[in-house]
N, C-alpha and C. Protein backbone atom coordinates (compact mmCIF):
# COMPACT_ATOMS: atom_id res chain seq x y z
N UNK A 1 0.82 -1.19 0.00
CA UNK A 1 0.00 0.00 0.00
C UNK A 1 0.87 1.26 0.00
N UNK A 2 2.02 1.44 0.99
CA UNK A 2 2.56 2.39 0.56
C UNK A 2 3.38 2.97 -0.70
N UNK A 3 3.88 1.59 -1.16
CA UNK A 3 4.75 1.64 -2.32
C UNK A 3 3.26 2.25 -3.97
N UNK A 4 2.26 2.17 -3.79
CA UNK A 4 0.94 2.41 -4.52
C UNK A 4 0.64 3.79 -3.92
N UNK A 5 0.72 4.04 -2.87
CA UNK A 5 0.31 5.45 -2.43
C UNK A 5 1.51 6.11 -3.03
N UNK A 6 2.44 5.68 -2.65
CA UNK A 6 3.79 6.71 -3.37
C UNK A 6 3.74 7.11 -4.85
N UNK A 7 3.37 6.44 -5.46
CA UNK A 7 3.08 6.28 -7.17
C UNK A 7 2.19 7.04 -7.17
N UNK A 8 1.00 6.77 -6.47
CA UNK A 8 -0.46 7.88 -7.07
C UNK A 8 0.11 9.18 -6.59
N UNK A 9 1.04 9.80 -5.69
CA UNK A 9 1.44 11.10 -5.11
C UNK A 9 2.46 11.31 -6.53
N UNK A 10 2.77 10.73 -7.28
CA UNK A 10 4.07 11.02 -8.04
C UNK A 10 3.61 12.36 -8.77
N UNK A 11 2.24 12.37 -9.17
CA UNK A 11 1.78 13.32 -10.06
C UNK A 11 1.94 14.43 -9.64
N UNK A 12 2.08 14.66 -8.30
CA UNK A 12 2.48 15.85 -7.28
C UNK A 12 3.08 16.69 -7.07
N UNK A 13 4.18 15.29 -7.24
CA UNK A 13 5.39 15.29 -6.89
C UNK A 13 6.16 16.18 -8.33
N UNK A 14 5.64 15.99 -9.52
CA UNK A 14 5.98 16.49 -10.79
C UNK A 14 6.10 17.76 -11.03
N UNK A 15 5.05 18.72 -10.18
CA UNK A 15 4.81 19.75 -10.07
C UNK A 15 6.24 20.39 -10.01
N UNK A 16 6.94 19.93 -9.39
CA UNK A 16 8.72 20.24 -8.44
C UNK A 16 9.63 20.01 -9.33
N UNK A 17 9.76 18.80 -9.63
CA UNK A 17 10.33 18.40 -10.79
C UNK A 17 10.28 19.38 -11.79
N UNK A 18 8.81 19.16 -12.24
CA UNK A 18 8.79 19.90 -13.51
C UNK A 18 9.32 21.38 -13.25
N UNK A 19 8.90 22.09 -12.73
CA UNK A 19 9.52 23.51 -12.32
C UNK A 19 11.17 23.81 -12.46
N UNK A 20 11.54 22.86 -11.56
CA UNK A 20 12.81 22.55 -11.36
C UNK A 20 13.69 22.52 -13.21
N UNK A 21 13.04 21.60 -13.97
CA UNK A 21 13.56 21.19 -15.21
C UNK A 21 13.06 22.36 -16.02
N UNK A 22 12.37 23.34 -16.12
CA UNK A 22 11.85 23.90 -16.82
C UNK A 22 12.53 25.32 -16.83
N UNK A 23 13.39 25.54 -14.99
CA UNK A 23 14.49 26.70 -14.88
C UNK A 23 15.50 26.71 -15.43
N UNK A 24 16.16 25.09 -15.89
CA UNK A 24 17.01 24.97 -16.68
C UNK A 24 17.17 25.75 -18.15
N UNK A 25 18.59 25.75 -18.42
CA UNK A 25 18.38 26.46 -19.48
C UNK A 25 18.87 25.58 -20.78
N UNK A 26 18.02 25.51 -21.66
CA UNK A 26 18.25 24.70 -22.82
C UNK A 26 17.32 23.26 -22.42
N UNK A 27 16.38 23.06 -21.77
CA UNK A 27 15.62 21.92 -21.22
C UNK A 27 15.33 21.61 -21.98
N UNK A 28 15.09 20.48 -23.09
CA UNK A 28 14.10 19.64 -24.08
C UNK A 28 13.54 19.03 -23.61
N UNK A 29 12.61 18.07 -24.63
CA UNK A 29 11.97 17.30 -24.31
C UNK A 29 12.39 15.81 -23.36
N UNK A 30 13.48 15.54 -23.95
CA UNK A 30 14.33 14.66 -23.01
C UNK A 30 14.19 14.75 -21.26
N UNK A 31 14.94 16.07 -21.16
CA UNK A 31 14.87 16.52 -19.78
C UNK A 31 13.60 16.42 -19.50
N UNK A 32 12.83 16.54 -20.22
CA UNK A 32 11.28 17.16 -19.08
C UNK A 32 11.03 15.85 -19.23
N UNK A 33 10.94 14.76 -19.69
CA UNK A 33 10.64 12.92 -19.32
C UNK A 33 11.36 12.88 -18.43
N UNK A 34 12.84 13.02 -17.95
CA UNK A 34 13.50 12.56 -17.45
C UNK A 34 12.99 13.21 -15.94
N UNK A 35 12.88 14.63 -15.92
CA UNK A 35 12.26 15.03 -14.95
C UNK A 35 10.78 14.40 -13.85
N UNK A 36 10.02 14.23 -14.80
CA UNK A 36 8.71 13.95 -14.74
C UNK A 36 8.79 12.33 -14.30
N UNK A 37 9.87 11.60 -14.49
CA UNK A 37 10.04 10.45 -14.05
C UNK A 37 10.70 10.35 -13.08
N UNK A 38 11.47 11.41 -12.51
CA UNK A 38 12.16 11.52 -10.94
C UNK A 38 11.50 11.87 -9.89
N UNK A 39 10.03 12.66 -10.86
CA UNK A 39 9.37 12.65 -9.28
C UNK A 39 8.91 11.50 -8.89
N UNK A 40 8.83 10.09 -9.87
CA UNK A 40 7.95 8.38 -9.20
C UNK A 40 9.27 8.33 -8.64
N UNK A 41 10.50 8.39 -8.84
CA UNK A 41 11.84 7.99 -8.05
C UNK A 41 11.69 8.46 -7.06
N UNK A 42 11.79 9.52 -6.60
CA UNK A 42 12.18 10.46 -5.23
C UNK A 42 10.77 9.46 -4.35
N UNK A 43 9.46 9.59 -4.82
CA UNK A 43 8.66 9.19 -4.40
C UNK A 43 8.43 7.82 -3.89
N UNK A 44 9.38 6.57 -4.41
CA UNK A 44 9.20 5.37 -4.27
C UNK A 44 10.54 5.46 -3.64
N UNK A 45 11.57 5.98 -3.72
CA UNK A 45 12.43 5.81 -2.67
C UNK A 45 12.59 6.63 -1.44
N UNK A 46 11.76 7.50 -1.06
CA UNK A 46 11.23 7.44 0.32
C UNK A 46 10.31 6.45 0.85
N UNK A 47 9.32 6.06 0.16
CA UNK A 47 8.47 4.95 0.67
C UNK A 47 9.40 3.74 1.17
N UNK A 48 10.23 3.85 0.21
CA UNK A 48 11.02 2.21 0.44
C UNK A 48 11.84 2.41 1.42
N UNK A 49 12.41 3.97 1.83
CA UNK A 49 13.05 4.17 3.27
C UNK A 49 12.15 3.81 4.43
N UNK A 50 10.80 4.57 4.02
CA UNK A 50 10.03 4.56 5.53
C UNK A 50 9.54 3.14 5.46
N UNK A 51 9.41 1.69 4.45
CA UNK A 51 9.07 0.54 4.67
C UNK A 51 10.25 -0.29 5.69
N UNK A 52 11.86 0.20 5.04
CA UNK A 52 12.80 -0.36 5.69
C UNK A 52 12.96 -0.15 7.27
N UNK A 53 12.57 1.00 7.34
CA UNK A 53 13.11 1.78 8.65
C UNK A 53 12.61 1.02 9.91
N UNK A 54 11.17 0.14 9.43
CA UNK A 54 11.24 -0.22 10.65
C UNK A 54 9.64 0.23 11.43
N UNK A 55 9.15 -0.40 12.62
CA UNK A 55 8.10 0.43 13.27
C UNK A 55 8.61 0.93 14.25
N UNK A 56 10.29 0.79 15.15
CA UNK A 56 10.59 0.46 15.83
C UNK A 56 10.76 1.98 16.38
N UNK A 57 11.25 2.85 14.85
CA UNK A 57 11.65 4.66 14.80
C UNK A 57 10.62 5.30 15.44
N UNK A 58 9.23 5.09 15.11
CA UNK A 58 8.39 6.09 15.26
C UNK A 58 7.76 6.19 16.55
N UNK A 59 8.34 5.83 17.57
CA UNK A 59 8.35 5.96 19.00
C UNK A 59 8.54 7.30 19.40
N UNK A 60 8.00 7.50 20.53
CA UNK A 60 8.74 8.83 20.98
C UNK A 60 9.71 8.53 21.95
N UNK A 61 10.49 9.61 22.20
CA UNK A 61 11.79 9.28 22.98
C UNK A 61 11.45 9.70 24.35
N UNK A 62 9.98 10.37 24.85
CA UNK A 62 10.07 10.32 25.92
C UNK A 62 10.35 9.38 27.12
N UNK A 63 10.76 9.47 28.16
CA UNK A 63 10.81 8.68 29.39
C UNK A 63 9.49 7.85 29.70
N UNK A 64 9.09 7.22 30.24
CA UNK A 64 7.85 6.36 31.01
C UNK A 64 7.75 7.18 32.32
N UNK A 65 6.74 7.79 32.35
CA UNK A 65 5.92 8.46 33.64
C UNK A 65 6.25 7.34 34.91
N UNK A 66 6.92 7.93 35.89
CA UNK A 66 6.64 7.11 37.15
C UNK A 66 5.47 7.35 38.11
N UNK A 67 5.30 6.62 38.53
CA UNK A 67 4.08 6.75 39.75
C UNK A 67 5.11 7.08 41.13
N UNK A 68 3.92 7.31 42.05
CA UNK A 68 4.58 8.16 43.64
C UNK A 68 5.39 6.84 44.34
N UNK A 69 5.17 5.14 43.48
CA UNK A 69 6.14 4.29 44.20
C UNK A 69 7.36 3.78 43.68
N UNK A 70 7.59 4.56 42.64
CA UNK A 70 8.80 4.47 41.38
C UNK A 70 8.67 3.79 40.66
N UNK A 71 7.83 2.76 40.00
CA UNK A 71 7.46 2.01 38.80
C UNK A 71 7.18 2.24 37.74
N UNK A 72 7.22 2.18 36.69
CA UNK A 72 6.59 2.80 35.66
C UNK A 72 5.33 2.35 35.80
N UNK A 73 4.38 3.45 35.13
CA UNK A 73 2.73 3.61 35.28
C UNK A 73 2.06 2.18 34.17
């Protein structure tokens, strides 16, 4: 699901890309495919970071609340 959510955001994601390729100077048609296809890259390789990473990251780093007999709650 995420690696499919990343893809349907790509179109989005093009917006940047495309901008990006379009400041260039001398951009063809080449570039602007090539562009327009880095935004599914950028997009599927964050997904594939946040699949690797783990559930283990998205913890918070706070401490565990003690109670008035020192245990955690």
């Amino acid at each position: 699901m995420t690696r499919g959510y990343a893809l349907a955001l790509g179109a989005g994601t093009q917006a940047f890309t495309g901008a990006i390729v379009a400041a260039l100077p001398g951009a063809g048609v080449l570039a602007h495919d090539l562009g327009m296809g880095a935004a599914w890259a950028i997009n599927l390789a964050v997904a594939e970071f946040v699949i690797r990473r783990g559930p283990g990251r998205a913890r918070s780093a706070r401490p565990a609340l003690l109670t008035s007999s020192g245990g955690p709650r």
